[in-house]
PDB file of N, CA and C in Angstrom:
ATOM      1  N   UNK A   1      -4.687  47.302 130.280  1.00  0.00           N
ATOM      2  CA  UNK A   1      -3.318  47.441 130.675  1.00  0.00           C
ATOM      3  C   UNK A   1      -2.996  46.367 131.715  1.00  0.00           C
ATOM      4  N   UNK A   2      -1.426  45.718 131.932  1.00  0.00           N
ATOM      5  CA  UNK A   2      -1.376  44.380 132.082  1.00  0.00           C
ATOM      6  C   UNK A   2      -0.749  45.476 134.041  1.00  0.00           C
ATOM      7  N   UNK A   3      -1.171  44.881 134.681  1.00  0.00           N
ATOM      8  CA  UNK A   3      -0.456  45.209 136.099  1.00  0.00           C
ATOM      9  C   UNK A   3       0.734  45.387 135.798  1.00  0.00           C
ATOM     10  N   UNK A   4       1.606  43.784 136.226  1.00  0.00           N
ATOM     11  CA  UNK A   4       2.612  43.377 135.966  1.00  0.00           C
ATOM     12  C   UNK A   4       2.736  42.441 135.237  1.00  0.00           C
ATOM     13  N   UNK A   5       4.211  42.297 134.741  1.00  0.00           N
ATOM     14  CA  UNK A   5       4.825  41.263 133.746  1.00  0.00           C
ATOM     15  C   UNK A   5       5.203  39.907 134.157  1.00  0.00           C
ATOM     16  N   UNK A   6       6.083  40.121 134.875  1.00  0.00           N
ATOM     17  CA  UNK A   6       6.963  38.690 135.528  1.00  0.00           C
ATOM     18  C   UNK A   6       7.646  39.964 137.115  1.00  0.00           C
ATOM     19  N   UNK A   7       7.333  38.560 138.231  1.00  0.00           N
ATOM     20  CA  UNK A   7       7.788  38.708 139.157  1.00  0.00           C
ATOM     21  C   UNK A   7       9.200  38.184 139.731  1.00  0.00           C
ATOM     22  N   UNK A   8      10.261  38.544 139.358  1.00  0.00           N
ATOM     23  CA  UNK A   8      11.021  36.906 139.836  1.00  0.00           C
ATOM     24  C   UNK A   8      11.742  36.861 141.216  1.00  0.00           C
ATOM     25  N   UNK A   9      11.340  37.599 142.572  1.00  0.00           N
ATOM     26  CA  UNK A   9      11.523  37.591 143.370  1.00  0.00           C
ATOM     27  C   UNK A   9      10.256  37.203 144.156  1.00  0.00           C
ATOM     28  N   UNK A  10       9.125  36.630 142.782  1.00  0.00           N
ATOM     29  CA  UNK A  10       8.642  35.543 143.920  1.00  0.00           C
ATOM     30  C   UNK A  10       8.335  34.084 143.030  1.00  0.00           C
ATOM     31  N   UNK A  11       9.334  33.230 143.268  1.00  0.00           N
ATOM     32  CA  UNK A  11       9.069  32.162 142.138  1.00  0.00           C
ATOM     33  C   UNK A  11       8.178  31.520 142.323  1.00  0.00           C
ATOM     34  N   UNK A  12       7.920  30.540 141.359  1.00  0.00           N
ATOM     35  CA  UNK A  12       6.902  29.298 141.676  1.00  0.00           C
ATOM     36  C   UNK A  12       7.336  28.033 142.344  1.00  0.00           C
ATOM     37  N   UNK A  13       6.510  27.671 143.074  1.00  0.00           N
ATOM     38  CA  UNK A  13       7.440  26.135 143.410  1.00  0.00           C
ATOM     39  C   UNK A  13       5.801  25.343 143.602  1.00  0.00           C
ATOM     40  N   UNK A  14       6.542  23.686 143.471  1.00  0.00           N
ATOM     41  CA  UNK A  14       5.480  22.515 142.731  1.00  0.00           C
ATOM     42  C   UNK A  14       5.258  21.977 144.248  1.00  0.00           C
ATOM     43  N   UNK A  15       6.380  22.472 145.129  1.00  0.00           N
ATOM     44  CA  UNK A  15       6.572  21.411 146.202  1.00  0.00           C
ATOM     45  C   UNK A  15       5.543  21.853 147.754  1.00  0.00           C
ATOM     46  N   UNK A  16       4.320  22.534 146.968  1.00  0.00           N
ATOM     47  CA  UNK A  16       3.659  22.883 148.424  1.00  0.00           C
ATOM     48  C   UNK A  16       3.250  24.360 147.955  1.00  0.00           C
ATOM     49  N   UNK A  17       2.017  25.034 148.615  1.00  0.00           N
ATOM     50  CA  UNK A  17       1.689  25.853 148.626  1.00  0.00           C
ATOM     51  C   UNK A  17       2.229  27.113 149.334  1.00  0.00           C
ATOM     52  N   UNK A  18       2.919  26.311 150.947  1.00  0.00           N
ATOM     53  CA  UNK A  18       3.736  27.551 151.452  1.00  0.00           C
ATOM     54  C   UNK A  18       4.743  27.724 151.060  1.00  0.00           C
ATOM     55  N   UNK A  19       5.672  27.161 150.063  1.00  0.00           N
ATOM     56  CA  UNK A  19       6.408  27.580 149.509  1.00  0.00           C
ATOM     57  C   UNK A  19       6.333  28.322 148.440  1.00  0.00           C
ATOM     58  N   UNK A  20       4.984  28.659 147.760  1.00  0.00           N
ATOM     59  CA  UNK A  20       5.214  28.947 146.516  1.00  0.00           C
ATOM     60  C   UNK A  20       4.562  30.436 146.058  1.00  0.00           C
ATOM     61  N   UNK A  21       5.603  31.602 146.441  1.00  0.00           N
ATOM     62  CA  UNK A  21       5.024  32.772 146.303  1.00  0.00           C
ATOM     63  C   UNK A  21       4.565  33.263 144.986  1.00  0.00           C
ATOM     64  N   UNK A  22       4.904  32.716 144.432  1.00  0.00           N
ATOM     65  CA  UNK A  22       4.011  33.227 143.017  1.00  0.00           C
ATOM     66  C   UNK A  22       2.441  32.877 143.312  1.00  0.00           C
ATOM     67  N   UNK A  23       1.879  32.475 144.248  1.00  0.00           N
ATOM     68  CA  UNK A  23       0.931  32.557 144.274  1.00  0.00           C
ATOM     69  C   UNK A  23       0.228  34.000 144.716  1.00  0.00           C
ATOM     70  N   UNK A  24       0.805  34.662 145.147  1.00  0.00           N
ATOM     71  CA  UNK A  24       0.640  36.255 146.032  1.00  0.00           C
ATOM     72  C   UNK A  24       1.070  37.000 144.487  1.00  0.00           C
ATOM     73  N   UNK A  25       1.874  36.398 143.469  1.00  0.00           N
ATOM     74  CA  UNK A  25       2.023  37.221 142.618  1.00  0.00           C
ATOM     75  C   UNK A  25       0.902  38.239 141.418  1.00  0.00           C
ATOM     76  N   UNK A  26       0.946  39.385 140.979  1.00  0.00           N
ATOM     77  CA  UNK A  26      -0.187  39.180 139.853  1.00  0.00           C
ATOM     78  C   UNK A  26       0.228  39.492 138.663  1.00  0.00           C
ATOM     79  N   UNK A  27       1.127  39.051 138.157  1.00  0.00           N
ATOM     80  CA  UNK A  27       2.452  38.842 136.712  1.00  0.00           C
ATOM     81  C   UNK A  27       1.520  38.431 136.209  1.00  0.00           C
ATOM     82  N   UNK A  28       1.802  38.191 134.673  1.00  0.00           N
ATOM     83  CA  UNK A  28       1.189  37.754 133.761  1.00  0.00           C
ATOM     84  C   UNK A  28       1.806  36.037 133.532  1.00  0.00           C
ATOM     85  N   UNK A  29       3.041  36.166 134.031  1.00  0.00           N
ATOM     86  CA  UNK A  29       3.836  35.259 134.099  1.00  0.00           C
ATOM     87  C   UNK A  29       4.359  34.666 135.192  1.00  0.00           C
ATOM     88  N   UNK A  30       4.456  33.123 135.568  1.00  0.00           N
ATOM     89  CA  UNK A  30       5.400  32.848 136.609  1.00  0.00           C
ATOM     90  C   UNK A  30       6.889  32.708 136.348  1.00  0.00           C
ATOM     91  N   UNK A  31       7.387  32.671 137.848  1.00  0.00           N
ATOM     92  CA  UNK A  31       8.750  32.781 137.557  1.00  0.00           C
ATOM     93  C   UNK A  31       9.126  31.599 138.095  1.00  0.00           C
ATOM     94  N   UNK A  32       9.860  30.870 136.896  1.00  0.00           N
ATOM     95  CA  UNK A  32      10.150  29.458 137.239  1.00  0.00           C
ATOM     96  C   UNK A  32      11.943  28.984 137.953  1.00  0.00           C
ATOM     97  N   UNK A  33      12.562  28.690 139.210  1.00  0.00           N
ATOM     98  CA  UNK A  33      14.293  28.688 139.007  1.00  0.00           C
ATOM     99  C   UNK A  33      14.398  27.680 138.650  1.00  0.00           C
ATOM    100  N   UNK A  34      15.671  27.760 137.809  1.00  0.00           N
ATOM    101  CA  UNK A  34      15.995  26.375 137.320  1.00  0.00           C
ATOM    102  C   UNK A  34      16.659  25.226 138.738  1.00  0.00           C
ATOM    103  N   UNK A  35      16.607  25.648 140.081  1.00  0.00           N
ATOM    104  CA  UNK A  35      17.434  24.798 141.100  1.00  0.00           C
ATOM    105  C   UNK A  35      16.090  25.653 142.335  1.00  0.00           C
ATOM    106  N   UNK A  36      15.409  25.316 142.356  1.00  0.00           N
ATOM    107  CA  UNK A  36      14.160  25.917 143.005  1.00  0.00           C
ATOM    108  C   UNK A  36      14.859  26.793 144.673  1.00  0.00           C
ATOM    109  N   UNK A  37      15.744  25.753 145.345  1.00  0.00           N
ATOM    110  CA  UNK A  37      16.313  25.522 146.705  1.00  0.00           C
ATOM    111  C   UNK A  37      17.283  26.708 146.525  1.00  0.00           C
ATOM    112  N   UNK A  38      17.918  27.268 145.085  1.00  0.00           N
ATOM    113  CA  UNK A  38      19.215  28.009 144.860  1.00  0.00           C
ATOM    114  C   UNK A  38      18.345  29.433 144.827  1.00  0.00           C
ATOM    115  N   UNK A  39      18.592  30.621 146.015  1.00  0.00           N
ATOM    116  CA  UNK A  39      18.152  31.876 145.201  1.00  0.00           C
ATOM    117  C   UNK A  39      18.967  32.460 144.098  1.00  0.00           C
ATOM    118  N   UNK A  40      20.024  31.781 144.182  1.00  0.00           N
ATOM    119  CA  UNK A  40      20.739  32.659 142.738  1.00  0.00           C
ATOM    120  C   UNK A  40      20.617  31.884 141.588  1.00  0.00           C
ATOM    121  N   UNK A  41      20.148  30.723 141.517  1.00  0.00           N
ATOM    122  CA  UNK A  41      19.965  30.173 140.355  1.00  0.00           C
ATOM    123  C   UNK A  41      19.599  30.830 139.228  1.00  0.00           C
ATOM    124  N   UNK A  42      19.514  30.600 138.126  1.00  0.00           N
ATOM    125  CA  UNK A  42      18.989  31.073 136.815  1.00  0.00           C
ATOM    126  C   UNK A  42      17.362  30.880 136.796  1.00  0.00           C
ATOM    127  N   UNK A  43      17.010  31.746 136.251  1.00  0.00           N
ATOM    128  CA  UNK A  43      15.076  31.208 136.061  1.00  0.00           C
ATOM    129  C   UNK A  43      14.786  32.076 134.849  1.00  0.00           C
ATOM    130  N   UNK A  44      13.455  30.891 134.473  1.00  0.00           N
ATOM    131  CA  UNK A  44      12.508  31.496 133.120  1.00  0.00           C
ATOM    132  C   UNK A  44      11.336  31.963 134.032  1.00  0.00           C
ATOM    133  N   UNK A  45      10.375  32.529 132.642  1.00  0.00           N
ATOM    134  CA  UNK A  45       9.012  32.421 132.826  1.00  0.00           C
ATOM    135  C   UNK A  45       8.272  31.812 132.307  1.00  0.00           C
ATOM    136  N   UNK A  46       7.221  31.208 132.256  1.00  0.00           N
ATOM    137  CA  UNK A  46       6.171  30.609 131.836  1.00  0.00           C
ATOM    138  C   UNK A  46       4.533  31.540 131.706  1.00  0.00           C
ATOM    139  N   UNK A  47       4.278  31.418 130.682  1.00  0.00           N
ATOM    140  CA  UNK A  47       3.473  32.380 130.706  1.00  0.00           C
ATOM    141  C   UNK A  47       1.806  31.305 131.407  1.00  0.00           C
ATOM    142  N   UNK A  48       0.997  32.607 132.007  1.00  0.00           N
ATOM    143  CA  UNK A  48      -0.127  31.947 133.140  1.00  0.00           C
ATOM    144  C   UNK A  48      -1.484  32.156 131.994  1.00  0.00           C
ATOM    145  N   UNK A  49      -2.447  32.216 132.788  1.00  0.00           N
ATOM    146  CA  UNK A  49      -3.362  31.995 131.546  1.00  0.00           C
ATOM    147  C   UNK A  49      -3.974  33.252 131.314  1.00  0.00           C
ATOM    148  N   UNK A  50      -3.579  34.141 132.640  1.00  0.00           N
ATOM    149  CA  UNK A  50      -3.447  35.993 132.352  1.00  0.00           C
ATOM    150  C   UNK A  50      -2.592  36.169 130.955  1.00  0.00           C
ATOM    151  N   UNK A  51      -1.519  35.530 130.820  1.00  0.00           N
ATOM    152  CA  UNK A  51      -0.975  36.098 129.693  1.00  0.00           C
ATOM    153  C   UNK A  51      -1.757  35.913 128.052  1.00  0.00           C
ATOM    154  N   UNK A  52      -2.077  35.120 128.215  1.00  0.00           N
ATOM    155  CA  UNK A  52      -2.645  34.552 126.977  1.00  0.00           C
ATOM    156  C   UNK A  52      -4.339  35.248 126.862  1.00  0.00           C
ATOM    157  N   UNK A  53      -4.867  35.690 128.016  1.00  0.00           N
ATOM    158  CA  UNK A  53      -5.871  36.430 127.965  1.00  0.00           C
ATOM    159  C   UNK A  53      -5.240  37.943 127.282  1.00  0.00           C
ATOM    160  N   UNK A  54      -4.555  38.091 127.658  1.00  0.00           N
ATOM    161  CA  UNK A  54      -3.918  39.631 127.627  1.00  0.00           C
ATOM    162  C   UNK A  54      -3.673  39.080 125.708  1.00  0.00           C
ATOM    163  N   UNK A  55      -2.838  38.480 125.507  1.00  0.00           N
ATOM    164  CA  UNK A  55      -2.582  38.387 124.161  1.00  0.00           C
ATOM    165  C   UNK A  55      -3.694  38.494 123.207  1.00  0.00           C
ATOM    166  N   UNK A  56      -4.770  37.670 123.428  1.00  0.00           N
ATOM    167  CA  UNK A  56      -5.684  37.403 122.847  1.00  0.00           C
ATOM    168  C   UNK A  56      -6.496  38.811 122.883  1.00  0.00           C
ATOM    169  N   UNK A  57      -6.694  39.618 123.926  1.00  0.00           N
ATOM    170  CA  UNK A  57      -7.160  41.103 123.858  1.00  0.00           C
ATOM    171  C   UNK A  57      -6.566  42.094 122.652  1.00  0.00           C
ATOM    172  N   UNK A  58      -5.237  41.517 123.082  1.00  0.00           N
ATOM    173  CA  UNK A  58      -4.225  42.693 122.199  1.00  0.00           C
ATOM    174  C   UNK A  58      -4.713  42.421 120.727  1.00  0.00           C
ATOM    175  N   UNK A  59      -4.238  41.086 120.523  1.00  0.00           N
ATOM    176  CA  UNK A  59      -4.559  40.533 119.368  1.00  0.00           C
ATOM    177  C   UNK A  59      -5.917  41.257 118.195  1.00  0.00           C
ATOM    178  N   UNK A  60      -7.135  40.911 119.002  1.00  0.00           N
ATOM    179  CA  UNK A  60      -8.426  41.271 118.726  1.00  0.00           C
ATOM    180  C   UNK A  60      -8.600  42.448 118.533  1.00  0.00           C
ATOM    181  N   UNK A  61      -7.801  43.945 119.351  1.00  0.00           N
ATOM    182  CA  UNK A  61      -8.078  44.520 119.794  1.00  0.00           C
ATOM    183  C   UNK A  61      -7.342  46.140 118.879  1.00  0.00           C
ATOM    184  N   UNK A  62      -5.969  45.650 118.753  1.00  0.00           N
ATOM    185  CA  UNK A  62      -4.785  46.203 117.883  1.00  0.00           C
ATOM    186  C   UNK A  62      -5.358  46.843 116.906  1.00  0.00           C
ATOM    187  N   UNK A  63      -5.078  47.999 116.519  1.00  0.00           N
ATOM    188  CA  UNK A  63      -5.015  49.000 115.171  1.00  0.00           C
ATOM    189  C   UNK A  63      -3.941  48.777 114.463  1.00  0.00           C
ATOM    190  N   UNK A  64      -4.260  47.881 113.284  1.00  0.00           N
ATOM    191  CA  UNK A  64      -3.676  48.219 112.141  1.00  0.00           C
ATOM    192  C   UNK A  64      -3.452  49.027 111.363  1.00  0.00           C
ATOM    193  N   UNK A  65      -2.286  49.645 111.122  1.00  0.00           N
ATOM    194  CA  UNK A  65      -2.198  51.149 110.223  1.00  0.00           C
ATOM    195  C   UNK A  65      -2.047  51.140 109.031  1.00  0.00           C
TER     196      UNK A  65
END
């Protein structure tokens, strides 16, 4: 079972480590803003390499009926 999904009240940012709370996050996903500086901006996610572990479980793992 996955913790969490996506955090987006703590985004990612490229520009430094103290800026970038997605590091404290444990989403499966980061949360990317499209205007990093804007909190209301729009944002995606990007999936981390938790997600793709998680997929690959499911994947393998799934009952077919």
């Amino acid at each position: 079972m996955a913790f969490e999904f996506v955090t987006p009240d703590a985004p990612h940012r490229v520009d430094g480590p103290r800026r970038d709370l997605d590091m404290a996050s444990h989403a499966a996903t980061r949360t990317v803003r499209d205007h990093p500086d804007d909190p209301d901006s729009a944002w995606h996610r990007e999936p981390r390499q938790a997600f793709h572990a998680l997929a690959r479980h499911y994947r393998d793992h799934s009952r077919h009926a």
